[in-house]
N, C-alpha and C. Protein backbone atom coordinates (compact mmCIF):
# COMPACT_ATOMS: atom_id res chain seq x y z
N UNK A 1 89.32 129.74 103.92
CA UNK A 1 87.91 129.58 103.61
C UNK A 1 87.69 128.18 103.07
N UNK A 2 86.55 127.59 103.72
CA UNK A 2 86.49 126.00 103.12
C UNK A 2 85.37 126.48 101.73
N UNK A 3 85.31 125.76 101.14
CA UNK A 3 84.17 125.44 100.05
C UNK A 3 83.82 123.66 100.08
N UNK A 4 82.97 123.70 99.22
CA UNK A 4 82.28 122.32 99.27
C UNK A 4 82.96 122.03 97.40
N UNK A 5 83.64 120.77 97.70
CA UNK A 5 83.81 120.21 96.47
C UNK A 5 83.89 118.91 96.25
N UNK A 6 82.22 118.56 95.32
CA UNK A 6 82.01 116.99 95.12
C UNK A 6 81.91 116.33 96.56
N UNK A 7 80.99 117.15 97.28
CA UNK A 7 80.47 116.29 98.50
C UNK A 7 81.47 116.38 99.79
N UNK A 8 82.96 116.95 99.64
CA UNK A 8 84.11 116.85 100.49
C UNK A 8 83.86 118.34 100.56
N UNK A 9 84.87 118.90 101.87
CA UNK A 9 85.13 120.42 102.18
C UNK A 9 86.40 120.28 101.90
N UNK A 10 87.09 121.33 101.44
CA UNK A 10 88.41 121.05 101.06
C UNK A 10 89.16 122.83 101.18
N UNK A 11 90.00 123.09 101.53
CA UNK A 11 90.18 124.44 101.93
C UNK A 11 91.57 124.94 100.51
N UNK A 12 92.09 125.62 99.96
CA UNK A 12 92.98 126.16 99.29
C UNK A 12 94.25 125.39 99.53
N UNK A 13 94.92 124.90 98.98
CA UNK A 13 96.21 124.31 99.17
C UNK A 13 97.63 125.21 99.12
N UNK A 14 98.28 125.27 99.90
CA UNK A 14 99.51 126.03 99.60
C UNK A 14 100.19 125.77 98.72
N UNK A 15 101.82 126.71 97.69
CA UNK A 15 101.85 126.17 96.80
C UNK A 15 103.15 124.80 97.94
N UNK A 16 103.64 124.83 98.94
CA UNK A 16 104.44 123.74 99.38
C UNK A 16 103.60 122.57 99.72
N UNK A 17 102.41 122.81 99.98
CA UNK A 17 101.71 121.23 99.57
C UNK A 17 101.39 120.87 98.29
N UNK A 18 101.45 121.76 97.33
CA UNK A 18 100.89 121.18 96.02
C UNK A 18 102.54 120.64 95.60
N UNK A 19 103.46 121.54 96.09
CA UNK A 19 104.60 120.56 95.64
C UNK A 19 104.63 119.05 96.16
N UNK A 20 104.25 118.61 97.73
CA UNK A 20 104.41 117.76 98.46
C UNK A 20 103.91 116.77 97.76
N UNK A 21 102.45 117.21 97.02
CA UNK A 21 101.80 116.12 96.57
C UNK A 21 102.38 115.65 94.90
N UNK A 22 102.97 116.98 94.42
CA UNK A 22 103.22 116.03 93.16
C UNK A 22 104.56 115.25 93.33
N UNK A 23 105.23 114.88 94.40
CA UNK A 23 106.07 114.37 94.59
C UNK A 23 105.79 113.00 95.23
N UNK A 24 104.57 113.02 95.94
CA UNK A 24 104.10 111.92 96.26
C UNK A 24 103.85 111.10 94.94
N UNK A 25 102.72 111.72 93.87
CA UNK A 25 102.23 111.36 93.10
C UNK A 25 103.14 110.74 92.24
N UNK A 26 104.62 111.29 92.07
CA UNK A 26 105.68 110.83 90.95
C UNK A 26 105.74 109.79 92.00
N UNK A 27 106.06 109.46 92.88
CA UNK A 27 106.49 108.31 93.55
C UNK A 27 105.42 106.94 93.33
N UNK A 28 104.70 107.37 93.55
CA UNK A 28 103.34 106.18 93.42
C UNK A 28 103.31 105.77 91.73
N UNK A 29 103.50 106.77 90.48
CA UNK A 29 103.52 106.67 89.54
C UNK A 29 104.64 105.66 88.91
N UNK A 30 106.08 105.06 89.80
CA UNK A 30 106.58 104.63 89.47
C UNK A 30 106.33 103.19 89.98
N UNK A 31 105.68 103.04 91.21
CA UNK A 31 105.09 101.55 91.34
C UNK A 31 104.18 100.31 90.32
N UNK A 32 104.86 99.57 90.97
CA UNK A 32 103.40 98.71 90.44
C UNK A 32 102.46 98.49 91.51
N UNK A 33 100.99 97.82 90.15
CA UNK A 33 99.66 97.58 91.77
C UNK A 33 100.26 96.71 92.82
N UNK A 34 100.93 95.64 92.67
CA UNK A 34 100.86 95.20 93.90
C UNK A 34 101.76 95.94 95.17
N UNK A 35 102.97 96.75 94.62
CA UNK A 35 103.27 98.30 95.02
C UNK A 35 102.03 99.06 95.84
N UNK A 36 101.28 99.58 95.20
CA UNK A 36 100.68 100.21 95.60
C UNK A 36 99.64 99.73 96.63
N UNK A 37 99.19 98.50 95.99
CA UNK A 37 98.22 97.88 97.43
C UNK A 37 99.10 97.68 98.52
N UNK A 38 100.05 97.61 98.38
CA UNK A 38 100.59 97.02 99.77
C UNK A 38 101.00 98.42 100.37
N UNK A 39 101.25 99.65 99.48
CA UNK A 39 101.51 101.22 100.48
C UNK A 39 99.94 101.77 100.76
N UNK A 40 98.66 101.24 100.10
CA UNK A 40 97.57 101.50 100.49
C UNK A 40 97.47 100.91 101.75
N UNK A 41 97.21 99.61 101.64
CA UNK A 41 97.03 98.92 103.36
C UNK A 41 98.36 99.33 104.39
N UNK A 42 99.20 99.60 104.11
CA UNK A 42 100.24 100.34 105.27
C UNK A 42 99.82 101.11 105.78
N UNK A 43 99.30 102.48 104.53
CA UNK A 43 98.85 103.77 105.01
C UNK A 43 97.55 103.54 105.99
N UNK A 44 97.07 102.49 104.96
CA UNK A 44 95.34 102.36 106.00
C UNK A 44 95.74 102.14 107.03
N UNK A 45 96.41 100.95 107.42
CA UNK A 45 96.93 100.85 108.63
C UNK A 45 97.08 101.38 110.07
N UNK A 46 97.90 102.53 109.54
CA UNK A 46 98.69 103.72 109.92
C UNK A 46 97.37 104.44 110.31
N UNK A 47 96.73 104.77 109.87
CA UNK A 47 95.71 105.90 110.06
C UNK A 47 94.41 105.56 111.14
N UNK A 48 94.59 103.95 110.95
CA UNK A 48 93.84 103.50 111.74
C UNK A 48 94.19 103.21 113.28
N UNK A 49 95.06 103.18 112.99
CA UNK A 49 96.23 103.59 114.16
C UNK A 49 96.10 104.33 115.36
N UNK A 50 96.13 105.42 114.44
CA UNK A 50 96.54 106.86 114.63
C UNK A 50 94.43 107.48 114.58
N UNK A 51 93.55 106.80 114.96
CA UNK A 51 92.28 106.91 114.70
C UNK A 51 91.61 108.19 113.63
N UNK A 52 92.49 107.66 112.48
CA UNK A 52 91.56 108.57 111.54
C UNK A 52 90.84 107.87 110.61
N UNK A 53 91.45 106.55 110.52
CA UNK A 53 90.33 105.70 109.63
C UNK A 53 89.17 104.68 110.17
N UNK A 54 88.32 104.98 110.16
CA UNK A 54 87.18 103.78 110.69
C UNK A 54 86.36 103.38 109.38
N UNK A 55 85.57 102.27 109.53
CA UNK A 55 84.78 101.92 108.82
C UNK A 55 83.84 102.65 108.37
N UNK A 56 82.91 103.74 109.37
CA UNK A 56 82.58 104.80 108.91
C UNK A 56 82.97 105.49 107.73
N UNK A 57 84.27 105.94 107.92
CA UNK A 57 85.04 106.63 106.74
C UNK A 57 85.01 105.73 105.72
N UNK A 58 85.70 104.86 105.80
CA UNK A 58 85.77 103.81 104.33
C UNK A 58 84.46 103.99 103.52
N UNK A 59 83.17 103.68 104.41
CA UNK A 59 81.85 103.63 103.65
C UNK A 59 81.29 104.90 103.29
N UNK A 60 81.78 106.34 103.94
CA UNK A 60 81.20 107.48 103.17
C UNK A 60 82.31 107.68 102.08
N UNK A 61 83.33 107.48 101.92
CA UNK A 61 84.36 107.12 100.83
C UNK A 61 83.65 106.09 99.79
N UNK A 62 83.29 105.67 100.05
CA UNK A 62 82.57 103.90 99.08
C UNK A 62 81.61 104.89 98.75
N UNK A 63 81.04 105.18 99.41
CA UNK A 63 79.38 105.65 98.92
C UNK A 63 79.52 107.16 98.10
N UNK A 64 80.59 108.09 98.25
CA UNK A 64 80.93 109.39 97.30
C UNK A 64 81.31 108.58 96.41
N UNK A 65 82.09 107.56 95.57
CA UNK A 65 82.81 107.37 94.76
C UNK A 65 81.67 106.63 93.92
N UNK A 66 81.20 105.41 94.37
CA UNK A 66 80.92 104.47 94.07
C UNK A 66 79.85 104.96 92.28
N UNK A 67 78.85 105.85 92.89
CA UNK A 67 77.95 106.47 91.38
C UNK A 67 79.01 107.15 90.18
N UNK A 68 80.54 107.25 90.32
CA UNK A 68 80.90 107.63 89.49
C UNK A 68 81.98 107.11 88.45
N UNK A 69 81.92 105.92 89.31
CA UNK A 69 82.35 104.23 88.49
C UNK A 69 81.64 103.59 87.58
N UNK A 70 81.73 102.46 86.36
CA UNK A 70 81.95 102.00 85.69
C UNK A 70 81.33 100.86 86.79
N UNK A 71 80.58 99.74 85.85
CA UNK A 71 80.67 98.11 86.52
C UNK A 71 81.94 97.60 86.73
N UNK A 72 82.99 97.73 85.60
CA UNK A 72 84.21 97.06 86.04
C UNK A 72 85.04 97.71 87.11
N UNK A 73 85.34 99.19 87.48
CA UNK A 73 85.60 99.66 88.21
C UNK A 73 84.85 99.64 89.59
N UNK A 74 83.73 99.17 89.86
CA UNK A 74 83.05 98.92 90.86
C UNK A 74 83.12 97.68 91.62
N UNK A 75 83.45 96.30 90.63
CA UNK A 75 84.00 95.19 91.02
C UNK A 75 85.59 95.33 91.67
N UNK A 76 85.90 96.19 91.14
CA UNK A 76 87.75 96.24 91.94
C UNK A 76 87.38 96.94 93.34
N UNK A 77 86.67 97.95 93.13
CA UNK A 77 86.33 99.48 94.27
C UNK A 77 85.95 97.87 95.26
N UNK A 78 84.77 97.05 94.91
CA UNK A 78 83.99 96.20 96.23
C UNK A 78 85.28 95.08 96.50
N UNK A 79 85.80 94.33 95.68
CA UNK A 79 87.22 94.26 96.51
C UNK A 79 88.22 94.90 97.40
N UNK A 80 88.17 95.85 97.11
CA UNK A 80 89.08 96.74 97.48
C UNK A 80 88.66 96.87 98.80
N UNK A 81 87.97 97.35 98.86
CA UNK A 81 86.94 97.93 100.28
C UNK A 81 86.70 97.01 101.45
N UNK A 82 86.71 95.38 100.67
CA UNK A 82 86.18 94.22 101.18
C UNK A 82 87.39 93.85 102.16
N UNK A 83 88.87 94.24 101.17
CA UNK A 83 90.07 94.31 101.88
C UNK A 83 90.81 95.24 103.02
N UNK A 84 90.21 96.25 102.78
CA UNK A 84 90.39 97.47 104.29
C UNK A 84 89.63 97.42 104.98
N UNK A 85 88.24 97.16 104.93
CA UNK A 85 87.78 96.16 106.26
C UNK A 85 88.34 95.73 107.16
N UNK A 86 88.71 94.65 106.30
CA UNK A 86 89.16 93.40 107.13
C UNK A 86 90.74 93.51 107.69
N UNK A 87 91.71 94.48 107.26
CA UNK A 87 92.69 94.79 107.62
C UNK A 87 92.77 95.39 109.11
């Protein structure tokens, strides 16, 4: 069964994906940012690839997030964004 949560549909997670992800999550937790930007633009990469990321997506992503940022967090988010663009 999907439900609606915070604008996304998102369906029940099994518990072997909730393991998957906190294992992801320890992994990313041990990087640094420039770590992580550079496995962000891989992944973007990858997905774009593989046609799941378009600009479309990026901007309904930009546009859910964006009202629940901070000014200073909004200056990194419009970098950020400015950079998967253009990737």
């Amino acid at each position: 069964m999907k439900k609606k949560n915070g604008g996304f549909y998102s369906r029940e997670t099994t518990e072997r994906e909730q393991e998957e992800l906190r294992e992801k999550v320890g992994e990313y937790a041990s990087m640094s940012s420039d770590e992580l930007l550079d496995e962000l633009f891989a992944q973007a990469a990858a997905a774009r690839r593989r046609g799941e990321l378009d600009d479309k997506k990026l901007n309904e992503f930009y546009n859910g997030v964006y009202g629940m940022l901070n000014a200073a967090q909004r200056r990194k988010l419009d970098i950020l964004m400015q950079a998967l663009r253009s990737h």
